[in-house]
Every structure is written in C-alpha cells, then in structure tokens.
Protein backbone atom coordinates (compact mmCIF):
# COMPACT_ATOMS: atom_id res chain seq x y z
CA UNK A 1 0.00 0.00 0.00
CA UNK A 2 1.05 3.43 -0.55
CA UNK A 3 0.47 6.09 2.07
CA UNK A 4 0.30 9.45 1.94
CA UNK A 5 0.98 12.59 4.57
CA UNK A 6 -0.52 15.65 3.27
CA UNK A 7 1.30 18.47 5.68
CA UNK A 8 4.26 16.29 5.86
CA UNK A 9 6.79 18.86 6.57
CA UNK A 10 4.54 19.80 9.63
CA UNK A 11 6.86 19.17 13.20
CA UNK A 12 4.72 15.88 13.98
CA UNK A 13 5.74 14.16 10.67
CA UNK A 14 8.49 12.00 12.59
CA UNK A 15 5.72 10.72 15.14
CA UNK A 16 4.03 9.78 12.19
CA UNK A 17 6.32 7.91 10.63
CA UNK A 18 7.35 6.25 14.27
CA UNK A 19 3.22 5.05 14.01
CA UNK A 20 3.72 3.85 10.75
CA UNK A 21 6.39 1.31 11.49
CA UNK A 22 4.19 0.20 13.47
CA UNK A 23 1.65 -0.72 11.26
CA UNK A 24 3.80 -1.86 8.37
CA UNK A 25 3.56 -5.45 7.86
CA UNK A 26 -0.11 -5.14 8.68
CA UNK A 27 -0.78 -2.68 5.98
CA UNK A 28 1.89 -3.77 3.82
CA UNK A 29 3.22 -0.88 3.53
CA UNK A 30 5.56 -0.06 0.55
CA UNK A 31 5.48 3.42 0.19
CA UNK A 32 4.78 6.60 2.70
CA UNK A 33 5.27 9.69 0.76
CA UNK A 34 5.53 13.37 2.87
CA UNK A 35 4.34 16.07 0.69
CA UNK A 36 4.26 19.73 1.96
CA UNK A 37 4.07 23.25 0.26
CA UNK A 38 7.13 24.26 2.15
CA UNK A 39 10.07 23.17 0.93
CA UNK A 40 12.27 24.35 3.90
CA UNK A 41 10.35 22.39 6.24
CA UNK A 42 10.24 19.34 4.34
CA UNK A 43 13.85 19.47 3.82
CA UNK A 44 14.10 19.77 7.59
CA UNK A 45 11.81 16.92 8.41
CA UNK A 46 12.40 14.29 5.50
CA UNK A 47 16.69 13.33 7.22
CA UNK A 48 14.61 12.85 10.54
CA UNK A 49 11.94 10.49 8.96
CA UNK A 50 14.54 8.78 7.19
CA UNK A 51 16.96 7.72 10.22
CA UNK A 52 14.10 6.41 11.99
CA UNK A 53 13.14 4.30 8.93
CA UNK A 54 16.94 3.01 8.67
CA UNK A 55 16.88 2.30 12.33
CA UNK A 56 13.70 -0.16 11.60
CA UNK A 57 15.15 -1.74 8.83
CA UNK A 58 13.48 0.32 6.34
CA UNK A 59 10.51 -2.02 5.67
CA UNK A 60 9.25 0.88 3.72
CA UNK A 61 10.41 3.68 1.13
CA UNK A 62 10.15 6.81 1.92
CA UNK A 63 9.76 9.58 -0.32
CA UNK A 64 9.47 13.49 -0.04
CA UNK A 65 7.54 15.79 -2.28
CA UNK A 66 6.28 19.41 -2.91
CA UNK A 67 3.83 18.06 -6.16
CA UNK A 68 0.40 17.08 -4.33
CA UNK A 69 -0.11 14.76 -7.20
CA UNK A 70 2.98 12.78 -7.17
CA UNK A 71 1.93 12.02 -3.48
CA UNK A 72 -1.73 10.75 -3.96
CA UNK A 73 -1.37 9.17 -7.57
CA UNK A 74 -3.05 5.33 -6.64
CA UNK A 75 -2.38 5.73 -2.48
CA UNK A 76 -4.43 3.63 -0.11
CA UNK A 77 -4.34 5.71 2.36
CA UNK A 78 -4.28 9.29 2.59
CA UNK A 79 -3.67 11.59 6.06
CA UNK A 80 -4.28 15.68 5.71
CA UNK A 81 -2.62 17.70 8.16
CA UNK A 82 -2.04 20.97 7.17
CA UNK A 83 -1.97 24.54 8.75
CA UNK A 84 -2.70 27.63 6.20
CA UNK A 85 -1.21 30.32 7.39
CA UNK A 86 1.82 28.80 9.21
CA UNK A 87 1.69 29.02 13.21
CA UNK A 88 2.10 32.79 13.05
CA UNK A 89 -1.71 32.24 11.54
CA UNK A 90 -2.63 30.59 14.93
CA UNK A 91 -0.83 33.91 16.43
CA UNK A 92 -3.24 36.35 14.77
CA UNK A 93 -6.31 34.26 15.27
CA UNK A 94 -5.55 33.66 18.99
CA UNK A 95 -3.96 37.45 19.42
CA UNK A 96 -7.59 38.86 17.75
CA UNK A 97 -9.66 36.86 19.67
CA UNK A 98 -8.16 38.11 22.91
CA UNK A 99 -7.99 41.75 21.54
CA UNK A 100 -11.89 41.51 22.15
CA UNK A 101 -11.55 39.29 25.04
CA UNK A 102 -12.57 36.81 23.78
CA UNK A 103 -11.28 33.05 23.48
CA UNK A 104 -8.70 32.61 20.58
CA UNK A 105 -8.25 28.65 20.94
CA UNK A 106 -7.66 27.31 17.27
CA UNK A 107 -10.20 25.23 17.65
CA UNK A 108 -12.80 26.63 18.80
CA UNK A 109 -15.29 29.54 18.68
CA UNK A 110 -13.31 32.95 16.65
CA UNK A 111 -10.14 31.05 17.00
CA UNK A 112 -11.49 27.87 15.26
CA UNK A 113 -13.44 30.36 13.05
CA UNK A 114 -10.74 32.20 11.17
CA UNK A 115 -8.79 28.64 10.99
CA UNK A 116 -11.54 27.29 9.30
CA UNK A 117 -11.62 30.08 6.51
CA UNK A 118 -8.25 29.16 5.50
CA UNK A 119 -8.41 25.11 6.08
CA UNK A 120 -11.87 24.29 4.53
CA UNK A 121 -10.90 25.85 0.73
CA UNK A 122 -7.10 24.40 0.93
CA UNK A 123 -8.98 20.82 2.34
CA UNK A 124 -11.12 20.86 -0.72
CA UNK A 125 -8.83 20.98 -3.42
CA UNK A 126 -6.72 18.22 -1.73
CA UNK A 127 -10.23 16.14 -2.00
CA UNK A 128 -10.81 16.98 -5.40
CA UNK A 129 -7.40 15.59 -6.41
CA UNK A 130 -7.62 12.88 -3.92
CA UNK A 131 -10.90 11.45 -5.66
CA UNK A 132 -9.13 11.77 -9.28
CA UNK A 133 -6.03 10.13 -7.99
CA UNK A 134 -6.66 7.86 -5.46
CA UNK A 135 -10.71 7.17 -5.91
CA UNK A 136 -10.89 3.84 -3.20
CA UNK A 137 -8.16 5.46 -1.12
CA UNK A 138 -9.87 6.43 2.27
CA UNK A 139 -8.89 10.11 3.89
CA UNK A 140 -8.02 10.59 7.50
CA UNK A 141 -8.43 14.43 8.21
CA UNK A 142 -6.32 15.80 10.61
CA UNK A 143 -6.70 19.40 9.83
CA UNK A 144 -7.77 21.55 12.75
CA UNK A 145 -10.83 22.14 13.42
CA UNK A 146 -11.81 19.06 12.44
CA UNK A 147 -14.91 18.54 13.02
CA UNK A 148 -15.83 21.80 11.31
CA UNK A 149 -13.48 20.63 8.23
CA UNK A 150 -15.09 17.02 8.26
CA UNK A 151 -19.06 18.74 8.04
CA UNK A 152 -17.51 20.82 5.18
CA UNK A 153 -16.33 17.90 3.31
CA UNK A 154 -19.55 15.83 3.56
CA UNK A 155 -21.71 19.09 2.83
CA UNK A 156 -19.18 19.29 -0.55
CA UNK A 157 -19.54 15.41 -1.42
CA UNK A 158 -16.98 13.83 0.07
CA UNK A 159 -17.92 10.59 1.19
CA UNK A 160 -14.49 8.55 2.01
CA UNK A 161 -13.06 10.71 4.40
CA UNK A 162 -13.11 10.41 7.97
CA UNK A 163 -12.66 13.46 10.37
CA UNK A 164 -10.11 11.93 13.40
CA UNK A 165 -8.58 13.50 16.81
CA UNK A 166 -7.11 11.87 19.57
CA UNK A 167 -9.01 13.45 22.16
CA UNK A 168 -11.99 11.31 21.28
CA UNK A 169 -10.76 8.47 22.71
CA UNK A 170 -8.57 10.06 25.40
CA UNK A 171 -11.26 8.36 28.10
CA UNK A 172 -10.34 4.71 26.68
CA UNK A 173 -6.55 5.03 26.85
CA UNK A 174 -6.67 6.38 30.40
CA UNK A 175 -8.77 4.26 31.88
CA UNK A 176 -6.63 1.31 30.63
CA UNK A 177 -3.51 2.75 32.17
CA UNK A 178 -5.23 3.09 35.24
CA UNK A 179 -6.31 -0.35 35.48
CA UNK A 180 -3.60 -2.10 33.80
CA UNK A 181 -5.28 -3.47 30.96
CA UNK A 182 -5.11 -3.52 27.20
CA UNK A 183 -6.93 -0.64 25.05
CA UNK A 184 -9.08 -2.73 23.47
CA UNK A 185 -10.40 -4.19 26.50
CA UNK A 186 -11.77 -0.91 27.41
CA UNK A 187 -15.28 -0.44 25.47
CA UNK A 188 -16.07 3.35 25.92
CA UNK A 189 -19.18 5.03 24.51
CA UNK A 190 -18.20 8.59 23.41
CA UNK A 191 -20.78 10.92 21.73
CA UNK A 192 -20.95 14.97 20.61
CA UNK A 193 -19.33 17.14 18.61
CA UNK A 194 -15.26 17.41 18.40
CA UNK A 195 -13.28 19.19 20.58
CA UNK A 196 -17.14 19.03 22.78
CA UNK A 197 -17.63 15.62 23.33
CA UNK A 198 -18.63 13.26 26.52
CA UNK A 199 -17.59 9.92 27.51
CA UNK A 200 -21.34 8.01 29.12
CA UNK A 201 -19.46 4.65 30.21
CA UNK A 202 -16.74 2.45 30.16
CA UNK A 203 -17.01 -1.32 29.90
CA UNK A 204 -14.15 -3.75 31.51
CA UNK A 205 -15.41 -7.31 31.49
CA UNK A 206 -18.97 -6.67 30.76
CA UNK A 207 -19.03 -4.05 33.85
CA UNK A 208 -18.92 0.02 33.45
CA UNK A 209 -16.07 1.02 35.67
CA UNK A 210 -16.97 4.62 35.12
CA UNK A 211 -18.99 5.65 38.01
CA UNK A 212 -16.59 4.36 40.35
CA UNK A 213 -13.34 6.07 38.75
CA UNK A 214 -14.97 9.46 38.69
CA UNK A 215 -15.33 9.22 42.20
CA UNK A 216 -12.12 8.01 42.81
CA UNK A 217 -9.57 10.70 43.93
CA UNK A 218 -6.32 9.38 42.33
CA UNK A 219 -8.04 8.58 39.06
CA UNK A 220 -9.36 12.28 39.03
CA UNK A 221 -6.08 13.93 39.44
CA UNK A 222 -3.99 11.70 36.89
CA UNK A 223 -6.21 12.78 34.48
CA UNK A 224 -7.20 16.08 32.55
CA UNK A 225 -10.29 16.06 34.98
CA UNK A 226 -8.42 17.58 37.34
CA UNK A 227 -9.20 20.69 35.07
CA UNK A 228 -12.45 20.76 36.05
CA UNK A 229 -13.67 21.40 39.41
CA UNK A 230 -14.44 18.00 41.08
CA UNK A 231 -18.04 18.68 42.03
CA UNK A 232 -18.43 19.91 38.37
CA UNK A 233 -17.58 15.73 37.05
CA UNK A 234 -19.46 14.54 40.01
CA UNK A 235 -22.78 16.23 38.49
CA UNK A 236 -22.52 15.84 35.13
CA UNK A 237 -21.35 12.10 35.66
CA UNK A 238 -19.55 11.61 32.45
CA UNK A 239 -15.64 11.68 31.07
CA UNK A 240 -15.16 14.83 29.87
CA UNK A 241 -13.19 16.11 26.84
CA UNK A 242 -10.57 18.78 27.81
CA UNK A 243 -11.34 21.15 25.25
CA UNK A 244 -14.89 21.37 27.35
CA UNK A 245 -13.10 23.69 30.07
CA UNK A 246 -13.43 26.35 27.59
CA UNK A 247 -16.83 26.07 27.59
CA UNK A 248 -17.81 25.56 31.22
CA UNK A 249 -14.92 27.73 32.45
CA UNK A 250 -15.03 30.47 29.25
CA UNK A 251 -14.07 33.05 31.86
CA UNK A 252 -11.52 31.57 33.88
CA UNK A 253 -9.72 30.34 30.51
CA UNK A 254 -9.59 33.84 29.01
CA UNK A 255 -8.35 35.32 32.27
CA UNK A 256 -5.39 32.73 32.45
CA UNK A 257 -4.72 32.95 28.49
CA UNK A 258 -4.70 36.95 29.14
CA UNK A 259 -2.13 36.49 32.24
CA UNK A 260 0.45 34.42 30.02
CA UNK A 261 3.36 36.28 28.57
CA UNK A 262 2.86 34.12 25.52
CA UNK A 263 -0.57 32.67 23.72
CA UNK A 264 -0.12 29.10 23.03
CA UNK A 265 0.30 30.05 19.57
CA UNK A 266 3.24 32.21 20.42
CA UNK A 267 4.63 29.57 22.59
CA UNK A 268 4.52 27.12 19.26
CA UNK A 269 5.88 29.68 17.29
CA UNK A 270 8.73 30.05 19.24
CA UNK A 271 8.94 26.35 19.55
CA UNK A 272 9.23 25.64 16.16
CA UNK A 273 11.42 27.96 15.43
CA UNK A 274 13.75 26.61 17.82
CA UNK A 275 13.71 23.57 16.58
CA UNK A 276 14.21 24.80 12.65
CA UNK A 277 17.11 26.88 14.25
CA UNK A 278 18.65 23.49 15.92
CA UNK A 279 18.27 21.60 13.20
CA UNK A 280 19.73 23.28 10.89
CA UNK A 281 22.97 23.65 12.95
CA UNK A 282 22.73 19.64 13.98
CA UNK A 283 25.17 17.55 12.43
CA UNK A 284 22.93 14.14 11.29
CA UNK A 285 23.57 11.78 13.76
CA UNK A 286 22.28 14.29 16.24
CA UNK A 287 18.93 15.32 14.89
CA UNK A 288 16.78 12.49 16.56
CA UNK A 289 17.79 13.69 20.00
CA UNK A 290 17.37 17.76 19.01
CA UNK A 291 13.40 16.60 17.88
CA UNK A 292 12.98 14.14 20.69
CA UNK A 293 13.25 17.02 23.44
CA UNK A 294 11.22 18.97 21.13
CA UNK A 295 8.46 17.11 21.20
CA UNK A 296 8.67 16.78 25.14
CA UNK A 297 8.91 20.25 25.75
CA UNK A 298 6.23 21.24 23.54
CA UNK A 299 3.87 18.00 24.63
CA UNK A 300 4.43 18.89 28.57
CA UNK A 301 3.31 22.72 28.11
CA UNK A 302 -0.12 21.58 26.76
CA UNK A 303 -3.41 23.51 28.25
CA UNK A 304 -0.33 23.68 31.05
CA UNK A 305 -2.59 27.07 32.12
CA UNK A 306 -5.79 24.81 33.07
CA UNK A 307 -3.77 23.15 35.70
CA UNK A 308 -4.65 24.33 39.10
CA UNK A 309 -1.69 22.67 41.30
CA UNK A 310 1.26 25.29 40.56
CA UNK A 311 3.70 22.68 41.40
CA UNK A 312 2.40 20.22 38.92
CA UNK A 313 2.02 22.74 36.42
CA UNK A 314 5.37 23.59 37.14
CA UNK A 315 6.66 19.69 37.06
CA UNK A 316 4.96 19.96 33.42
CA UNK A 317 7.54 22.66 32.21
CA UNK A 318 10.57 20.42 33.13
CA UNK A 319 9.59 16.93 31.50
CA UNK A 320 11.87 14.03 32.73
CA UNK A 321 14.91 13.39 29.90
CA UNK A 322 13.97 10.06 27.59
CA UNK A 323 14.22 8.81 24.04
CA UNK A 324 11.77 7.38 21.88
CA UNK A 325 12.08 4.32 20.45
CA UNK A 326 11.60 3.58 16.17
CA UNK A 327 9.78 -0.17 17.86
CA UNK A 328 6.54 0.77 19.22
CA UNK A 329 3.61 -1.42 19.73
CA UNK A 330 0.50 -0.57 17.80
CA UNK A 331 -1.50 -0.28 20.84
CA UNK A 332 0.80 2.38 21.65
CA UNK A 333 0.78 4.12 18.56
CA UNK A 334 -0.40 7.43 20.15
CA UNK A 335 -1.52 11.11 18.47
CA UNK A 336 -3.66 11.27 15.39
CA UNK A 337 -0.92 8.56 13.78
CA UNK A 338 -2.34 6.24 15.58
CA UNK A 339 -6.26 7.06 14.84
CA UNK A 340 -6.06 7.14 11.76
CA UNK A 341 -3.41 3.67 11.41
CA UNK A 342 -5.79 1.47 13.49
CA UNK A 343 -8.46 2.47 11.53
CA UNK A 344 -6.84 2.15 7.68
CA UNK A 345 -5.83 -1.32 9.35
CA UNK A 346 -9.71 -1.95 10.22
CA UNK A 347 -11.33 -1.34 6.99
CA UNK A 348 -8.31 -2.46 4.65
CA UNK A 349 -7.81 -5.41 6.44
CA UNK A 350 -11.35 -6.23 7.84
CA UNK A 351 -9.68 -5.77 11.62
CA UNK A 352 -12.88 -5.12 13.79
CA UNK A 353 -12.08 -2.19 15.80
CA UNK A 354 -14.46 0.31 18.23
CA UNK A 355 -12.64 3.92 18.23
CA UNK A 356 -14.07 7.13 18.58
CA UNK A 357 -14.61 9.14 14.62
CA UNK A 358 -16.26 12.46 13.15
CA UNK A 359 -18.54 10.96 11.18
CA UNK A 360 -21.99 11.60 9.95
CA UNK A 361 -24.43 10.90 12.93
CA UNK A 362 -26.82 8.77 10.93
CA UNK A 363 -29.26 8.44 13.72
CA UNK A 364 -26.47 7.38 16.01
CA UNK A 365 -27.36 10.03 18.35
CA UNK A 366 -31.23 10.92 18.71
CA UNK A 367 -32.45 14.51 17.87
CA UNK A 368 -29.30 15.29 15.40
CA UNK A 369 -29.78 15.01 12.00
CA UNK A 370 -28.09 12.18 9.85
CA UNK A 371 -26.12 14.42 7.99
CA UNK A 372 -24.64 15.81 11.17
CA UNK A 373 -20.73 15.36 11.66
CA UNK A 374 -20.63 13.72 14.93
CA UNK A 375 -18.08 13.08 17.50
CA UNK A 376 -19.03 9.36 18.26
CA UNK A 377 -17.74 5.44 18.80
CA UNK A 378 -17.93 3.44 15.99
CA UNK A 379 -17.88 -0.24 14.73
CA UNK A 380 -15.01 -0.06 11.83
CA UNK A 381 -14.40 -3.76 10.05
CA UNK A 382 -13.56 -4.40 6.40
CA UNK A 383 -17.69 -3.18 5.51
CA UNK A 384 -16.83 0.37 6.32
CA UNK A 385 -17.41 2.76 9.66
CA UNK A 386 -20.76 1.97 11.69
CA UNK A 387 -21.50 4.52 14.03
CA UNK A 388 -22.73 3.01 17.23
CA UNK A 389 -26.43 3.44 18.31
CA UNK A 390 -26.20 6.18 21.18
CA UNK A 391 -29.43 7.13 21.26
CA UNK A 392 -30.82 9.90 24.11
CA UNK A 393 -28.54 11.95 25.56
CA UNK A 394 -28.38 14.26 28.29
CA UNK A 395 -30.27 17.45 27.94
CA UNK A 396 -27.33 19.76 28.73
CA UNK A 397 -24.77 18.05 26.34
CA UNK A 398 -27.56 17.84 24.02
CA UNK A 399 -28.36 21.27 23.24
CA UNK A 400 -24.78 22.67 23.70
CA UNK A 401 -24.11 20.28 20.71
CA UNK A 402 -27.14 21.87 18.93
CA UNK A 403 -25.89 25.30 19.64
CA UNK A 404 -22.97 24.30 18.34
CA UNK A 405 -23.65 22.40 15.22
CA UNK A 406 -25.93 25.18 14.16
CA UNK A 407 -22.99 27.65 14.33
CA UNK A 408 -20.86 25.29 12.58
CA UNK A 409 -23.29 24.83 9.80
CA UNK A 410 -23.85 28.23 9.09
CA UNK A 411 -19.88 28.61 9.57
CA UNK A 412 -19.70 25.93 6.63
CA UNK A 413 -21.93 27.92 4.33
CA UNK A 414 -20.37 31.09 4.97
CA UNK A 415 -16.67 29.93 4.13
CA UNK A 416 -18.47 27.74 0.78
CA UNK A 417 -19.93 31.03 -0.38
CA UNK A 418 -17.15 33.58 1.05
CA UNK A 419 -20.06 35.59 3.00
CA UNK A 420 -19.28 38.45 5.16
CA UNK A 421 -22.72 38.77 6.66
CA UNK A 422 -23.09 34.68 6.85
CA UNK A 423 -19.88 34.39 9.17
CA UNK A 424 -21.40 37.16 11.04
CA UNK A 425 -24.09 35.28 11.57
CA UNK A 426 -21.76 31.64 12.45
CA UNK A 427 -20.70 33.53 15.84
CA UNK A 428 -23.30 35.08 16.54
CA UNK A 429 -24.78 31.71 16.76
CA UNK A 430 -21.67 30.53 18.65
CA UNK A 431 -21.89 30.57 22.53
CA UNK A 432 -18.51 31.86 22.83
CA UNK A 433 -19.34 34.92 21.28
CA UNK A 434 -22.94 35.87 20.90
CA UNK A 435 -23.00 39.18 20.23
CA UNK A 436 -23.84 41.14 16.19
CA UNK A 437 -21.41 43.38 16.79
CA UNK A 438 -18.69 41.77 18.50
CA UNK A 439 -18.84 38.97 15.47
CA UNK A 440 -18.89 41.53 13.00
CA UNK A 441 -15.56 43.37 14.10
CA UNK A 442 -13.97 39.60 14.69
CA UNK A 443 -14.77 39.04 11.19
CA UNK A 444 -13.73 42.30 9.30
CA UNK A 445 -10.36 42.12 11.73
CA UNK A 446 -9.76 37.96 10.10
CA UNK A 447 -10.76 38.81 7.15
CA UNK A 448 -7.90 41.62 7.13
CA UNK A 449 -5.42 39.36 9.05
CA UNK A 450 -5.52 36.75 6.70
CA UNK A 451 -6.14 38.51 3.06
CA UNK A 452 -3.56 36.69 1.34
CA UNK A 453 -4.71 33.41 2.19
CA UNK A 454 -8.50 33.76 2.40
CA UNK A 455 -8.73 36.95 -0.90
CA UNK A 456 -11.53 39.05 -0.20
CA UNK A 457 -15.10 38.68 1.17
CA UNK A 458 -17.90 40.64 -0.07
C-alpha cells in the first residue's frame, strides 16, 4: 500500500512515521510519501523520517515531495494535516480573539473560526485531487478544526473521508492505564461534537467502571479532569473532553490565556522555530535527540494554564529526559498517527475495531440530523465505519451540541460562499461569542489578518 501525509513537513511528521512502522507489515506498507508546500520544512523533516526508517530496517520507502499529485497518484491511504497560514496564523487568530476578550483557541469559537476560513478551501482541493487520484483510497483528516473541516467535506460530497482526533478516545486510553489493561479491552461510549464531546461509560469485562473512577480521587487527578472542578464531574457524571473547560470555564480560561506572557500560539511559534534553528545547525547523527526534546517540551506545556496545582504545572515545564524508540507497539501508537493507522488497518484489512470518529451521525445520536458530523464510537471492520447506536442523551450536552452544530453549519456555508454577513451570523450563533457586533468586528479584523490566504469577502 502506498500512504500518503498531506502536511508532511509539519513538526509531527516524525511521530508519524514512528506510528507507521508500526503498522507496516499489517498494511503492507511499501510506500509513505511526505508532501508539503514548504520546501524548507520538508527538507528539515524528510533526514529525521529517514533515520528512523533506517533504524527499523526500512521495511518501507520513503519519499518526499512538494507536487500534491505525485503524493496521492493510486495511495491507499491518505492523512491531511495541514496549517494555512503557518503558526504565526494561529498567532493572529488567537492574538484577535483576545484583543476583544474573547477566546482565541484554534479550535474553537473565533479562534477555530478564522482557521476554518483558510483550512476548509485548501482541504477541498486536496479532496478533489484525492478522488481523481486515489478514488478507493480512504482520507483521515487531521486538519484543525476538524470537526468543522469534516461537516464541510460531507456538505461538498466527500464521502471517504473520515474526520479523526485523539481526544476522542482520550477516556479509553486512560482508563486502561489506570487499570492495567489492554486498550481494546476498554469499550467506551463517546458521543458529541469534536473538541465538545462526553464519555457516558466504560465497559471492563462486561461491567462500566466509570462511576466508580470518577469518584475516585487518584483517578481524578492523573487525568485532565483535574481541570475541572471536582463537584463539576461529580454532576454531570460523564468523562469529559478537555477542550470542554473552555466552555464551562469560558471566563476563567480567558483570564489565564490573558495572564500568560505568551498565547499558546506564540509559545509554538517560538517552539518551532527553535527547533528549525537546531536543526539546521545539527550535524545528522544528532537530529533524533534535538526533535525528541522537542516534542517533550512542547507536549508537557499543553493547556499547562488549566492546571490548578502550581507545582504540577510547574513539574509539566521540566519533563523528565527520555528517548523514543523507532519499535513501538501498535496499541501504543499514540496522536492522530495512531487514529487514523488502526483504523486504515480496520477497513483495509477487515480488523474489527471500536474507536471514537467524526462521522456523519446517521441516527447514532437521537435529535441530530443524519447528515450531522458527529463526534461518536464506531464499529469499523472491512464493511466500512458503523456509528454506534447512542441514542438519548443528556439534555445539557444535548443542546450545547445543537448550539454548536448550528454555528458550525452556518460557519460551513459562509466559508463555501465567502459571506461576510453569513460568518457574522456563524458567531453570533456561537456561545462563545454571541454578540452582532462583537462577530462583525472579529470578522472584518480575520478577514484583514488573513487577506492573502483567504482573498476578499464581499
């Protein structure tokens, strides 16, 4: 099979290709090809991919491009990962935001907003050439915010692609390593929207454990839970997705964004630039070790200003020395690599497998339409991607992922049709914002920000 990485110059690349050893044999894997726009970068990240594929034995080629057709001509398998704009993008859109007080998070709300304008169009084209070039290959998007980019797609007529984040099954992977047990012995039932999603139980040998580690101390505080305010996961009784503390803490988030000397787009920025620096300067044997504590640093300062324990936040911004090793067992394949791997494996293969996919909701989850991109667990075997049966859901999740879905609809047709007045209308509709005028400014001041990427808006 060939495989393509669209973004592969981005600073995650090498994890990818780490996952993709992985996953090899199973796939049979001859072929990953990295394509990226930017040169520079792929120059940069192509010597690091390639020592880790010597160090496995190369049981694959690798190959580099900048031609988006060379990549996808007759792949299997096709990942999109791309940022328009570069993270100095993320800077403005986060920097904006905050201008107004308001949340700039890429993901979500303005933030997620202004990223969408410039992923959705760039997303689209890939498709189109994906589904001349590769028309049985399935498409893993990775391309932030993905759930917004994945109801996009399907509302444009993409049908084999498959919207993925790690987060969605962040509830299944720490409950295992709580308990000691594999993954897959974990059955979670996830449901909502991306980046707003809930986790309702969590089977271990035909019992849900759930109940019992939400009220259990030590699970609470190994987890992103601790974010929230214990009483708060008490109530609402479910696992919940980190990027829900913007939501049920909007204030509290903005206030701590506001009090750091750097967004955590600026902190990236910086990051990367570092690392480009290093790199550059890094005679070949040493480049695995420069990315390595990379990757630590920049992993260890994530949502670092939720935490509430200044020590352990503190403990975060000095992770513990290690390497990372080119053997790593599929069921610890971690990141979006791994998404997106264990599921090619499941439908190529016909290797039943329950993970957590933005997919449309057809009538998995009651009172959202079919055509709804959902955040929800799914069946995936060699048939194709079966969303489970989920049913009712709480009222409170419920109509925040209404509230939601309706902005990002009306997001989706504003970007489509390059609408001034309709994007207005997408945050207005957002609960982060909520406010005509407020929305209008935050769109004239994107729309200025990010002319050469986006054109102009009438």
């Amino acid at each position: 099979m060939k495989l393509a990485l669209i973004g592969g110059g981005g600073v995650r690349a090498p994890e990818f290709v780490r996952g993709a050893l992985a996953f090899a044999a199973d796939l049979d894997l001859q072929e990953l090809w990295l394509m990226d726009v930017e040169r520079g970068r792929l120059d940069l990240m192509q010597p690091l991919c390639q020592q880790i594929v010597d160090q496995a034995g190369r049981p694959f080629r690798l190959h580099a491009t900048t031609d988006l057709d060379e990549a996808l001509r007759d792949a299997g398998t096709v990942v999109t990962t791309v940022r328009v704009g570069f993270e100095h993008g993320r800077v403005l859109d986060e920097r904006i935001a905050l201008r107004y007080n308001v949340l700039g998070q890429e993901t979500t709300g303005a933030g997620g907003f202004s990223m969408a304008m410039r992923s959705i169009p760039a997303i689209i084209q890939i498709m189109e050439r994906v589904e001349a070039l590769a028309p049985r290959a399935w498409t893993f998007n990775f391309t932030n915010p993905a759930g917004l980019v994945a109801q996009a797609l399907l509302q444009a007529g993409f049908r084999r692609v498959v919207g993925i984040c790690d987060s969605a099954n962040t509830a299944q992977h720490e409950i295992a390593g709580y308990l000691g047990k594999r993954v897959d012995a974990v059955k979670t039932e996830v449901f909502g929207l991306n980046h707003l999603s809930w986790t309702r139980r969590a089977m271990v040998g035909g019992r849900d454990v759930l109940p019992e580690l939400l009220s259990d101390p030590a699970f609470y505080a190994s987890t992103h839970l601790r974010f929230f305010d214990a009483d708060v996961v008490e109530r609402i009784g479910m696992f919940l997705n980190e990027y829900l503390y913007y939501f049920y803490y909007r204030d509290l988030a903005v206030e701590r964004i506001q009090a750091e000397e750097l967004t955590r787009g600026e902190e990236v920025e910086l990051l990367n630039r570092q690392l480009f620096d290093t790199l550059r300067a890094t005679p070949t044997d040493g480049l695995l070790t420069v990315y390595d504590a990379y990757n630590r640093r920049r992993n260890a300062s994530y949502m670092a200003y939720a935490e509430t324990d200044d020590t352990l936040r503190e403990q975060r911004s000095h992770p513990d020395a290690q390497t990372a090793s080119v053997h790593v067992p599929q069921a610890e394949v971690g990141g979006y690599a791994g998404v997106a791997l264990r599921t090619a494996l499941a439908l190529t293969q016909d290797r039943p497998l329950r993970i957590g996919l933005n997919v449309p909701n057809d009538g998995a989850i009651d009172g959202m339409r079919g055509d709804d991109v959902v955040e929800v667990t799914c069946e995936v075997d060699g048939t194709g991607i079966h969303p489970l049966r989920i049913g009712s859901v709480p009222e409170g999740p419920y109509l925040l992922m209404r509230t939601v879905k309706h902005y990002e609809r009306l997001a989706v047709d504003a970007i489509l049709a390059r609408d001034r007045r309709l994007a207005a209308e997408a945050l207005v509709a957002h609960p982060l914002v909520g406010s005509y005028r407020l929305a209008q400014t935050l769109v004239n001041d994107y729309l200025e920000a990010h002319r050469d990427y986006v054109g102009d808006w009438p």
